[in-house]
Every structure is written in C-alpha cells, then in structure tokens.
N, C-alpha and C. Protein backbone atom coordinates (compact mmCIF):
# COMPACT_ATOMS: atom_id res chain seq x y z
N UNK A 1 52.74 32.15 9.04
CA UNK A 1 53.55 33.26 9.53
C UNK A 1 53.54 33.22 11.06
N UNK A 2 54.69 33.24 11.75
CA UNK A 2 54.99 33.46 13.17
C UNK A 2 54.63 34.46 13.75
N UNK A 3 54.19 34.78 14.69
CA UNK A 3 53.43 36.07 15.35
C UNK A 3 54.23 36.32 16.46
N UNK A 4 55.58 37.06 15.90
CA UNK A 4 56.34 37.74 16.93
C UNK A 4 56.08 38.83 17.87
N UNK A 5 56.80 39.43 18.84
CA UNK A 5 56.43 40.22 19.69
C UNK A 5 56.59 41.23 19.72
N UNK A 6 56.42 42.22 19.45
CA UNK A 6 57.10 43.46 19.91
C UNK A 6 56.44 44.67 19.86
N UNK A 7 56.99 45.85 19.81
CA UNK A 7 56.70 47.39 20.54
C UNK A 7 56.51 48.54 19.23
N UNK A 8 54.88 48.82 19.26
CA UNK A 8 54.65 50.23 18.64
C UNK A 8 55.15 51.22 19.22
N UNK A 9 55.55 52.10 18.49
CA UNK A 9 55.73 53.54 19.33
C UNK A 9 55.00 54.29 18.25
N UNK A 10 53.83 54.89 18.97
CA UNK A 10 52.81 55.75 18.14
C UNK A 10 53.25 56.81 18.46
N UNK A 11 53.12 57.91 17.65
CA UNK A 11 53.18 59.28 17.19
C UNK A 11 52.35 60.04 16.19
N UNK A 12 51.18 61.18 17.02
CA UNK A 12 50.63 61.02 15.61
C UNK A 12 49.43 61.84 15.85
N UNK A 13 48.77 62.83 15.07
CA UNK A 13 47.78 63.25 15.65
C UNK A 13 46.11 63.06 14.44
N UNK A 14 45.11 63.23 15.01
CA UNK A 14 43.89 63.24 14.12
C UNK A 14 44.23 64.09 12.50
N UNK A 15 43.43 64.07 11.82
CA UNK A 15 43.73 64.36 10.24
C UNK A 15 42.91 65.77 10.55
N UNK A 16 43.23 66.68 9.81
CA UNK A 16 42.92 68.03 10.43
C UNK A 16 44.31 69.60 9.74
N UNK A 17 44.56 70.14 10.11
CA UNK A 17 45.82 70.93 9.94
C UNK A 17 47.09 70.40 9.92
N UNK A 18 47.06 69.44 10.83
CA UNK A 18 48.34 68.60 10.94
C UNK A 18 48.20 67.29 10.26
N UNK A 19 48.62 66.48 9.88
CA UNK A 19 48.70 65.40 9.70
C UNK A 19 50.52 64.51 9.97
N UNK A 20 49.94 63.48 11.19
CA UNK A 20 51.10 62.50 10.90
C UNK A 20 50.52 61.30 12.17
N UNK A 21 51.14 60.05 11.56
CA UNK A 21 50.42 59.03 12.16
C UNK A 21 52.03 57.81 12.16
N UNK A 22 52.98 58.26 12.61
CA UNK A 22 54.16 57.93 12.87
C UNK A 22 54.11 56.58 13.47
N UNK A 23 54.79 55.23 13.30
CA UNK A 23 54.96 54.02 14.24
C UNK A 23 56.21 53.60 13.64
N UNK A 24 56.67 53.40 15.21
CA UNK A 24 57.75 52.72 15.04
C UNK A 24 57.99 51.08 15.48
N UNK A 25 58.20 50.27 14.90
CA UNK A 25 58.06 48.77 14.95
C UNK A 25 58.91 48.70 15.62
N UNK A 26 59.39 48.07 16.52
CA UNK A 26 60.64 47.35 17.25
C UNK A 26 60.11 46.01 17.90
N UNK A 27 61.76 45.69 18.42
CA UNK A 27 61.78 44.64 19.03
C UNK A 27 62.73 44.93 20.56
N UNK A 28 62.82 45.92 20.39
CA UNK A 28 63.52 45.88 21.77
C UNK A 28 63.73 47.69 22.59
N UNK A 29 63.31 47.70 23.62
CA UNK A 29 63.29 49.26 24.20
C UNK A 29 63.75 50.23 23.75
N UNK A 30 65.54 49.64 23.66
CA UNK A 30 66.37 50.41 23.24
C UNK A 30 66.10 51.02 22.22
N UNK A 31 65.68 50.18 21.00
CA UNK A 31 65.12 51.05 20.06
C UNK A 31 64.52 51.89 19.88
N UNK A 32 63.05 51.61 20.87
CA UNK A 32 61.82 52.62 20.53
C UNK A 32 62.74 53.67 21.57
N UNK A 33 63.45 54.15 22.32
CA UNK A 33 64.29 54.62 23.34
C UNK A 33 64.93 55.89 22.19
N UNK A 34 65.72 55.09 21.64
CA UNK A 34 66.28 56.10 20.12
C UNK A 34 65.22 56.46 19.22
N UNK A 35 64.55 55.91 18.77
CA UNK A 35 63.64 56.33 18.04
C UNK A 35 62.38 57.71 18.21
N UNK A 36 62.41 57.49 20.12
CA UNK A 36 61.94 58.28 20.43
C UNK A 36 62.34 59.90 21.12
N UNK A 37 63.83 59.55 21.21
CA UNK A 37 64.77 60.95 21.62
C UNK A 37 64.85 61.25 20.17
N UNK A 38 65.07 60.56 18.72
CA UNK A 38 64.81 61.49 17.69
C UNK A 38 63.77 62.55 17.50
N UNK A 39 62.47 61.51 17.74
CA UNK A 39 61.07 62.48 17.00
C UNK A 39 61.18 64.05 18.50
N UNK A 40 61.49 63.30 19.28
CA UNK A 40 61.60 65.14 20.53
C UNK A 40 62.59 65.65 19.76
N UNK A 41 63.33 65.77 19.53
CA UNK A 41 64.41 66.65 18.98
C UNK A 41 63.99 67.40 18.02
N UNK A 42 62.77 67.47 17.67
CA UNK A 42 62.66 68.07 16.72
C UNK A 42 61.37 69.24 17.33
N UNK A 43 61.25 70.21 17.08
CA UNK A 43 60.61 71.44 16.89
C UNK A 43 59.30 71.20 16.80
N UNK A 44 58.95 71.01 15.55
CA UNK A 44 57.26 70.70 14.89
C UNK A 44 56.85 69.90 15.80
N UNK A 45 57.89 68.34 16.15
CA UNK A 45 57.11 67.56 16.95
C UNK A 45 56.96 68.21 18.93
N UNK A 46 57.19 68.88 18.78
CA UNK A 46 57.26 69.12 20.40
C UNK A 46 55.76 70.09 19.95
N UNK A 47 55.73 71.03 19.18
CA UNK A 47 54.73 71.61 18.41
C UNK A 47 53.49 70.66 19.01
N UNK A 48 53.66 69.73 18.47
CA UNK A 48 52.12 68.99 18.54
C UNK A 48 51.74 68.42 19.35
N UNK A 49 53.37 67.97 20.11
CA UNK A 49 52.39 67.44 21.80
C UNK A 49 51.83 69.03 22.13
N UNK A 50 52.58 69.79 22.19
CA UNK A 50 52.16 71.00 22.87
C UNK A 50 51.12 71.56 22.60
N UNK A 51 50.60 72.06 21.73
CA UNK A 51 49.85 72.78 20.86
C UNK A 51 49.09 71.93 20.34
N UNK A 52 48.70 71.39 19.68
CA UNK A 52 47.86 70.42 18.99
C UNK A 52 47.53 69.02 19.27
N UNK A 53 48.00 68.85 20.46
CA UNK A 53 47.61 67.46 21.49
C UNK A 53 47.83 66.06 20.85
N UNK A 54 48.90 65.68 20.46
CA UNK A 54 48.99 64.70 19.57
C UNK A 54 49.45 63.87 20.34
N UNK A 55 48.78 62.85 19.99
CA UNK A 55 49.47 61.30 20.77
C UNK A 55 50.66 60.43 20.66
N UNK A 56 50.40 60.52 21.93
CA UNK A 56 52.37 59.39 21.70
C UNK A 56 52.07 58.27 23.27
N UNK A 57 52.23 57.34 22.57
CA UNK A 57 51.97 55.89 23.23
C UNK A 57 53.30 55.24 22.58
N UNK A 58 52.88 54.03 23.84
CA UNK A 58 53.67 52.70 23.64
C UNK A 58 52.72 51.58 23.51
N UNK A 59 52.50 50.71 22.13
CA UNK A 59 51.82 49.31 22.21
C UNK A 59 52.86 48.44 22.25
N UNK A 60 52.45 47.58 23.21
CA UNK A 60 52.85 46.31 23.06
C UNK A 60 51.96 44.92 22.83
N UNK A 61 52.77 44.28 21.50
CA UNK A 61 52.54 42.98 21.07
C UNK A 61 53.08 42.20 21.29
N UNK A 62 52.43 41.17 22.29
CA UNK A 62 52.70 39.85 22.60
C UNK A 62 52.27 38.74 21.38
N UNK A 63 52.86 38.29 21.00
CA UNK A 63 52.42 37.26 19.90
C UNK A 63 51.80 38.03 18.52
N UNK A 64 51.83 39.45 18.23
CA UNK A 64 50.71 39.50 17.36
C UNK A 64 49.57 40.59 17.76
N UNK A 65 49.94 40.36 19.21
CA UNK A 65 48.04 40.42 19.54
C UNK A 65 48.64 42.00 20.66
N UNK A 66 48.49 43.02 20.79
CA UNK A 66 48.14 44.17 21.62
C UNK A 66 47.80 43.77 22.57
N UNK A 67 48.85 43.64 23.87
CA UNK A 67 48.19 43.72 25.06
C UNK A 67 48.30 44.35 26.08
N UNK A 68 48.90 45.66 25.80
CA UNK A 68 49.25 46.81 26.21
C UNK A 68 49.22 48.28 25.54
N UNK A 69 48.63 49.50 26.17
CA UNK A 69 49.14 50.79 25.74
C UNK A 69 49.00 51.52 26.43
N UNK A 70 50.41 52.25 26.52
CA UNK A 70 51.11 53.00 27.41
C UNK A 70 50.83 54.29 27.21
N UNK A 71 50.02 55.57 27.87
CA UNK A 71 50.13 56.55 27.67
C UNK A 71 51.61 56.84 27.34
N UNK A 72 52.20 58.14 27.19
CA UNK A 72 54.20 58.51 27.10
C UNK A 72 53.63 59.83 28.09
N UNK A 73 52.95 60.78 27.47
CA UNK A 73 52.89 61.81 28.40
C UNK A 73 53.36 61.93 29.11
N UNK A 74 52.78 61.20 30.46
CA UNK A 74 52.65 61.71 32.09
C UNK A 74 54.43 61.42 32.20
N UNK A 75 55.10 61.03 31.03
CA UNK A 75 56.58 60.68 31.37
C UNK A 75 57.72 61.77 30.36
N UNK A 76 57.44 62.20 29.80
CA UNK A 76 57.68 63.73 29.14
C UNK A 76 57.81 64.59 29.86
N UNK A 77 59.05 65.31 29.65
CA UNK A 77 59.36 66.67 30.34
C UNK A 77 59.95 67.60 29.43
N UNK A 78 59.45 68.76 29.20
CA UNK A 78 60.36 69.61 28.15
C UNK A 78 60.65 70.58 28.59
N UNK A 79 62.41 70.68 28.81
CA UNK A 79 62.73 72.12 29.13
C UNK A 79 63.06 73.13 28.23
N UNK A 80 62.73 74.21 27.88
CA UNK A 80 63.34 75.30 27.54
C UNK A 80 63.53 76.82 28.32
N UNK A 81 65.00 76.75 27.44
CA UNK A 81 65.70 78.04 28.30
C UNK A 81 64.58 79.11 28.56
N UNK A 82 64.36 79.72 29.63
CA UNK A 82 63.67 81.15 29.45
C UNK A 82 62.06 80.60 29.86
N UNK A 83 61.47 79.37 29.82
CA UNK A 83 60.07 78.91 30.07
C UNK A 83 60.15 77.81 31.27
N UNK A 84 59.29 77.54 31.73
CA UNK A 84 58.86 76.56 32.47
C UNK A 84 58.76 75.60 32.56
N UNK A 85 59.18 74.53 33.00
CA UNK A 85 59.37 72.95 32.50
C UNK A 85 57.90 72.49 32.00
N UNK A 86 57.88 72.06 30.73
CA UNK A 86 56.22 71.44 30.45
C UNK A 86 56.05 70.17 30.52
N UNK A 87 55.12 69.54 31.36
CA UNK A 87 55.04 68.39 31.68
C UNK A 87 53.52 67.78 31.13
N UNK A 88 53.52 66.64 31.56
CA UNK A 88 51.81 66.56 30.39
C UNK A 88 51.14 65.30 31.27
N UNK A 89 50.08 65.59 31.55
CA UNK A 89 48.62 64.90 31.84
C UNK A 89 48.20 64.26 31.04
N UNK A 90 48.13 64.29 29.99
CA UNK A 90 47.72 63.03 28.92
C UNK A 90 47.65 64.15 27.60
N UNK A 91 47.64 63.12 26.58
CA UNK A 91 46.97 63.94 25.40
C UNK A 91 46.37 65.50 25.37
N UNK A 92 46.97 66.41 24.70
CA UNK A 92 46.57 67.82 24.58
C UNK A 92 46.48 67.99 26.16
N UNK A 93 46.99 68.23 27.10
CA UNK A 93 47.06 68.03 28.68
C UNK A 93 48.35 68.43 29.46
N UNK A 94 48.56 70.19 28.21
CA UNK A 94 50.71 70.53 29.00
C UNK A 94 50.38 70.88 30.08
N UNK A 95 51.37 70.63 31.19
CA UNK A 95 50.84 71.57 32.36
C UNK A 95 52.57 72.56 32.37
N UNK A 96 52.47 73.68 32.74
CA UNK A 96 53.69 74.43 32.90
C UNK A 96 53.37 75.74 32.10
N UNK A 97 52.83 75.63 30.78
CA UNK A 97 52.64 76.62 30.03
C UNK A 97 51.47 76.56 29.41
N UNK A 98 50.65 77.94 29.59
CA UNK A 98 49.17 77.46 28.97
C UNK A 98 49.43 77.99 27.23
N UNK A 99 49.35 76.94 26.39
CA UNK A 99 49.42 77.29 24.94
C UNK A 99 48.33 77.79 24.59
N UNK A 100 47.13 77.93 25.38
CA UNK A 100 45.58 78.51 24.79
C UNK A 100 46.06 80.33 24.73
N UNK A 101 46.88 80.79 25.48
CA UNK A 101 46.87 82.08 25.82
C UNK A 101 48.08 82.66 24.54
N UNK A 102 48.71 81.33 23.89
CA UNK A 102 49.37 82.06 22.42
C UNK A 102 48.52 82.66 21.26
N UNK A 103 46.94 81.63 21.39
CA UNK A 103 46.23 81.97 20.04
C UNK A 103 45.20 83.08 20.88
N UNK A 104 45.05 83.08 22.06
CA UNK A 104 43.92 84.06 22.08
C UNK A 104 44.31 85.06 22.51
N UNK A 105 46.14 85.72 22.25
CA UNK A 105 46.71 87.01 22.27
C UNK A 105 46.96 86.99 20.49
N UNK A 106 46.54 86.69 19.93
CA UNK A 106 46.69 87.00 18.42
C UNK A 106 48.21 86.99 18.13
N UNK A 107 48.78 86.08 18.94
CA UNK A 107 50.27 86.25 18.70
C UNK A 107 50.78 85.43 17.56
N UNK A 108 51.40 86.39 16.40
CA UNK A 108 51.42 85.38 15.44
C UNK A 108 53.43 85.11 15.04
N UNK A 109 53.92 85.96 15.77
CA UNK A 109 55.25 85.51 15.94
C UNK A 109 55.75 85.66 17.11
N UNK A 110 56.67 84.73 17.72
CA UNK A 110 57.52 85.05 19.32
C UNK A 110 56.42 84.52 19.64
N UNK A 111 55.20 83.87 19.95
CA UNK A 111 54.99 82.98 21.16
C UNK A 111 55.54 81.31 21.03
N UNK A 112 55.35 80.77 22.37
CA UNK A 112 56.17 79.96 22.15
C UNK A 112 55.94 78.84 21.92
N UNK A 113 54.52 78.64 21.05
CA UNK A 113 53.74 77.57 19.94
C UNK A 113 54.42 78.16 18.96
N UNK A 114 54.48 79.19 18.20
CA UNK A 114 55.29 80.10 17.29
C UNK A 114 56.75 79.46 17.04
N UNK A 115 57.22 79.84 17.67
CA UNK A 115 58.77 79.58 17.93
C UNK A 115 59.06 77.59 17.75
N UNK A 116 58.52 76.81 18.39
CA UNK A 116 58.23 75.64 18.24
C UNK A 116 57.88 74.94 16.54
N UNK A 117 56.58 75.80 16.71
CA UNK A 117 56.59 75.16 15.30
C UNK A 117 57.73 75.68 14.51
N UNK A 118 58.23 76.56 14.23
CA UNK A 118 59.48 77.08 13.31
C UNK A 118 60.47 76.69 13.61
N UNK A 119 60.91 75.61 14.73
CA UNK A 119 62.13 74.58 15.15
C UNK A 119 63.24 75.65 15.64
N UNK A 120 62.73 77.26 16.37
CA UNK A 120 63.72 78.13 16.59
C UNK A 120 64.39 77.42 17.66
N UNK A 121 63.73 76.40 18.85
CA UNK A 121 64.20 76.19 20.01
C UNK A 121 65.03 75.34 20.37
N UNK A 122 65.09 74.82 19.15
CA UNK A 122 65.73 73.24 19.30
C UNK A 122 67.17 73.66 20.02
N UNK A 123 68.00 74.58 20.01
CA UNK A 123 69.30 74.60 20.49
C UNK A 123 69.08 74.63 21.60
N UNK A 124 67.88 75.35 22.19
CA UNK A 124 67.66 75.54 23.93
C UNK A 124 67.08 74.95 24.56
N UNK A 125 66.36 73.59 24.07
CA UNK A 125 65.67 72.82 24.18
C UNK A 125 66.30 71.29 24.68
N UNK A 126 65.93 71.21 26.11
CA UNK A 126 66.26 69.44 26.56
C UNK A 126 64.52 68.99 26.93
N UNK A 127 64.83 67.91 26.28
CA UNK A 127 63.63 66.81 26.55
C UNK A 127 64.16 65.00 27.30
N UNK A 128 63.15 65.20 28.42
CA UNK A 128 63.47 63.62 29.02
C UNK A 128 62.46 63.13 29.36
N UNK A 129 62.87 61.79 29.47
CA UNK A 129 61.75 61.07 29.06
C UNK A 129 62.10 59.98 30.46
N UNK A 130 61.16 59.87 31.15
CA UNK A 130 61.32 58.77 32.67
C UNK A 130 61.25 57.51 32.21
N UNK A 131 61.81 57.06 31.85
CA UNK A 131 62.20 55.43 31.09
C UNK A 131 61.82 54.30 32.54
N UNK A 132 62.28 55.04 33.79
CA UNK A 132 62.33 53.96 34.82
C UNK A 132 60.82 54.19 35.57
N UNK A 133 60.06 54.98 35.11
CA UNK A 133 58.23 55.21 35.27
C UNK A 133 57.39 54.31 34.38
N UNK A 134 58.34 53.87 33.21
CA UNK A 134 56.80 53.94 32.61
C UNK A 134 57.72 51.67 32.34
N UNK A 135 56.18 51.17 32.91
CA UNK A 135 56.36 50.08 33.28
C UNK A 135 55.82 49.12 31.67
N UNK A 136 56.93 48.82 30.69
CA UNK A 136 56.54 48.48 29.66
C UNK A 136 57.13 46.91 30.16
N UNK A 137 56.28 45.94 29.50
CA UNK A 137 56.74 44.47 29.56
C UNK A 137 57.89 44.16 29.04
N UNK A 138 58.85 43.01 29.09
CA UNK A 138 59.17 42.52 28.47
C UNK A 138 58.90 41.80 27.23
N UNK A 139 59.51 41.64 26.18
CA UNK A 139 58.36 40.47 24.74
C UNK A 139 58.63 39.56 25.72
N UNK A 140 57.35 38.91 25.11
CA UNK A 140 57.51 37.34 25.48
C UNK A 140 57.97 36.60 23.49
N UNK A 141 58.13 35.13 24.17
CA UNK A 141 58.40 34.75 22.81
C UNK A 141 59.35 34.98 21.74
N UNK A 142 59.64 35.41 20.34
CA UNK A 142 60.93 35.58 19.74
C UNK A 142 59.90 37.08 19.18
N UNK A 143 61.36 38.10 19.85
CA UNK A 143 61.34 39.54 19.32
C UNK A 143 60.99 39.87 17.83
N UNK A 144 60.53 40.72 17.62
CA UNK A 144 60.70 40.93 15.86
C UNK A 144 61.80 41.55 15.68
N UNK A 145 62.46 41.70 14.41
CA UNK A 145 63.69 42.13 14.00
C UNK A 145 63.69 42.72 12.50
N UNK A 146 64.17 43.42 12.07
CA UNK A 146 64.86 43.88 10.84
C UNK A 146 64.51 43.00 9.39
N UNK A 147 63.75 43.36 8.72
CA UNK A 147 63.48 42.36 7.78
C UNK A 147 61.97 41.60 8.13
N UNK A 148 61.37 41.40 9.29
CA UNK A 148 60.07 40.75 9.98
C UNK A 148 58.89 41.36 8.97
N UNK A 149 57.69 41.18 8.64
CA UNK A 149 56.28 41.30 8.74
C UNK A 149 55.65 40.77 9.74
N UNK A 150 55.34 41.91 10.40
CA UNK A 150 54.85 42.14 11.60
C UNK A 150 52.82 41.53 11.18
N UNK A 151 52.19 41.16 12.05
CA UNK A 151 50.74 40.98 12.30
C UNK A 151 50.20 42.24 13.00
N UNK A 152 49.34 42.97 12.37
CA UNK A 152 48.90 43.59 13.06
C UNK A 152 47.25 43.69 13.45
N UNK A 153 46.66 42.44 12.78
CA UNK A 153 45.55 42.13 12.69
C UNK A 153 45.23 40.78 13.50
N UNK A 154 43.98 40.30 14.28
CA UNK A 154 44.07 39.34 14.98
C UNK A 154 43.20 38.08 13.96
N UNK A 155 42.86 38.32 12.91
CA UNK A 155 41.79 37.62 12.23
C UNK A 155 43.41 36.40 11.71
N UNK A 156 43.17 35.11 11.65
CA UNK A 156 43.61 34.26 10.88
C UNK A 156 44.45 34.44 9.50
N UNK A 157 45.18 34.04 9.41
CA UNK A 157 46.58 34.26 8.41
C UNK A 157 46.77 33.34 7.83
N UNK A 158 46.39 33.15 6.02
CA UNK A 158 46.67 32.33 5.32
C UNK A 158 45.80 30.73 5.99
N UNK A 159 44.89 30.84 6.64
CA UNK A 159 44.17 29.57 6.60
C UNK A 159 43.61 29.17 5.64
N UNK A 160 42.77 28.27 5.98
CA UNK A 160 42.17 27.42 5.45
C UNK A 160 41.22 27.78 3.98
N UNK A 161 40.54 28.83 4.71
CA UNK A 161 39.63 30.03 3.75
C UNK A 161 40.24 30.90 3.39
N UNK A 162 41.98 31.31 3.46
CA UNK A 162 42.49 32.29 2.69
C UNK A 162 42.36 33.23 3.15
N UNK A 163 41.61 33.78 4.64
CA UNK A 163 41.37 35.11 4.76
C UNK A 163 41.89 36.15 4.37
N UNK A 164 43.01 36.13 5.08
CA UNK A 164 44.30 37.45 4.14
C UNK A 164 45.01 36.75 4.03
N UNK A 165 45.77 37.72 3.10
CA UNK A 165 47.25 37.61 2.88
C UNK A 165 48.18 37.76 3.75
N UNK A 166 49.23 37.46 4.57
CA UNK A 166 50.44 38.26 4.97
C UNK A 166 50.35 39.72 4.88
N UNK A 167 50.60 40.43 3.92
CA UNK A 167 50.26 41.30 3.35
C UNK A 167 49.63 42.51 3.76
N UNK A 168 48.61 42.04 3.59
CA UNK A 168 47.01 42.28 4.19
C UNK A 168 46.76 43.00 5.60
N UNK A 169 47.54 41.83 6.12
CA UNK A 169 47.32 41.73 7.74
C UNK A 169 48.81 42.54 8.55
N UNK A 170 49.61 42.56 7.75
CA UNK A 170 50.82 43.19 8.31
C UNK A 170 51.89 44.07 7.72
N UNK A 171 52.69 44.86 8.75
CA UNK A 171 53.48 45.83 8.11
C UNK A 171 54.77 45.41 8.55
N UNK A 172 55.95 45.93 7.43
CA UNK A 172 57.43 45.38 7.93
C UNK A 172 57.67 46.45 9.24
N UNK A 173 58.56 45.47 9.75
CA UNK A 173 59.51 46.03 10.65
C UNK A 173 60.00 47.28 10.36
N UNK A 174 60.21 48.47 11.66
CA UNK A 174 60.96 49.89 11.21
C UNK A 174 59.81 50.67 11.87
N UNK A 175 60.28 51.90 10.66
CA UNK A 175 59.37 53.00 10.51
C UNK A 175 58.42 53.36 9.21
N UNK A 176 57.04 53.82 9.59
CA UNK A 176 56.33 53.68 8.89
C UNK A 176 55.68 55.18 9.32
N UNK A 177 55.24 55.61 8.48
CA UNK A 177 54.11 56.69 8.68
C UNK A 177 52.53 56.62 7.73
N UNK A 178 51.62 56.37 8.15
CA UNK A 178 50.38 55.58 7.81
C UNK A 178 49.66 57.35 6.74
N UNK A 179 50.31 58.34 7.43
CA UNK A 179 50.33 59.92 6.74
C UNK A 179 50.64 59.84 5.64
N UNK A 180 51.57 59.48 5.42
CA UNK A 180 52.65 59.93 3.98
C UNK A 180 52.40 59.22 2.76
C-alpha cells in the first residue's frame, strides 16, 4: 500500500457529556476549507468550542506519517449579533465572552451557551476562519483522494511478518466520526 499524503481535520471533544471525535480526510485545503465552514455553521458545534473546549486541529500527513498539528483556535472568530466577537487562545480558551458566568448564574435558558447549544443563533451568527495565518504545508508526494485507504499507523504494512492488515492500519478517505 502507497502512503499518500494528506490533511486531518480534527473535531472533537473528550468522552464525557458530549461525545464526538469528527476527522475529516482530505487531500487538498480546499476541502478541509469546506468541510470546515460546514461543522461552524452549526450551533452545537460552536457550543463546544465555546463551552466545552473541544478541539479542532489540522494534521498533516506526509507519506503516512504526521508531521504536523495545527492548533485552528488562535484562527477562529465568531461573531454574533448582540455579543462580542469570540476569539480563542487554544482549547477551552474563548476570549470575548466568559462562558463560566452562564453556569454560575444558574442560567438555564437565554444565556448564550443556552442559545448555542439549541442552534437559536445560527441566523445571526458569522464565523471566519484566517486561512492566510495558519501556515499548513503543502502534501508532498501523491495527494490522497476519494476512494484511498489512508495509513494511519506508522508500524509496517503487509510485510514480511504480516503485521497488519491494510485494514488494521487505516481508514478510507472522507468523513469519519471515531463517536458514532
């Protein structure tokens, strides 16, 4: 098996109240680009950067092998009408709006972790993302594509001793959620 190149886009937080462990396989920016103005568009997920500190990276695979990961954070901006632009420091790290002060006013509707998780905001809601900040490589080598089994393991493939399988060691191309 050929050990093509290309780009995780993680999404996803610890197992707990929430659960989701989102990746998106690509082979080319553009993709993880769309892939990633979808998952903002949505409510719950703005929810969990916000509120529940969930991670969102960029890996990149050169050959197979991880040799990059990109915080996304510090390149996230979320506006909504009526609040403060929220910007993020890393993981669980909003700066603009303190979400600690929704749960320790006992607010259990109208705050605006509240409102988020229930996807009320999405109409008032723009999210951008600094594409020309965040310094991701080029692949080297031949991209993965549509149809690929990806390597996501560095141990030997189908040698000599059989270690793994294909299989084993890798997931197709796309979207996958490791949750579901």
């Amino acid at each position: 098996m050929d050990r093509k190149s290309y780009y995780d886009l993680r999404f996803g937080v610890s197992p707990g109240g929430a659960r989701k462990d989102a990746h998106y396989f690509r082979g080319s920016l553009d993709e993880v680009r769309a892939d990633l103005a979808a998952e903002l568009a949505d409510g719950m997920n703005l929810y969990l950067l916000c509120w529940y500190g969930a991670e969102l990276a960029l890996d990149v695979y050169q050959h197979g092998r991880r040799t990059r990961s990109i915080d996304l954070h510090p390149f996230v901006t979320i506006d909504i009408d009526g609040y403060p632009p929220i910007t993020f420091t890393g993981p669980g790290a909003p700066v603009g709006y303190d979400f600690g002060t929704d749960e320790e006013q006992g607010v259990d509707d109208g705050s605006l972790s509240d409102l988020l998780f229930m996807g009320e905001l999405e109409a008032v809601t723009r999210v951008t993302v600094d594409w020309a900040g965040i310094d991701a490589p080029a692949l080297l080598g031949e991209p993965a594509q549509r149809g690929d089994l990806l390597v996501l393991d560095e141990r030997p493939i189908d040698d000599a001793n059989g270690d793994l399988s294909p299989e084993t060691a890798g997931v197709w191309y796309g979207f996958v959620d490791f949750e579901a």
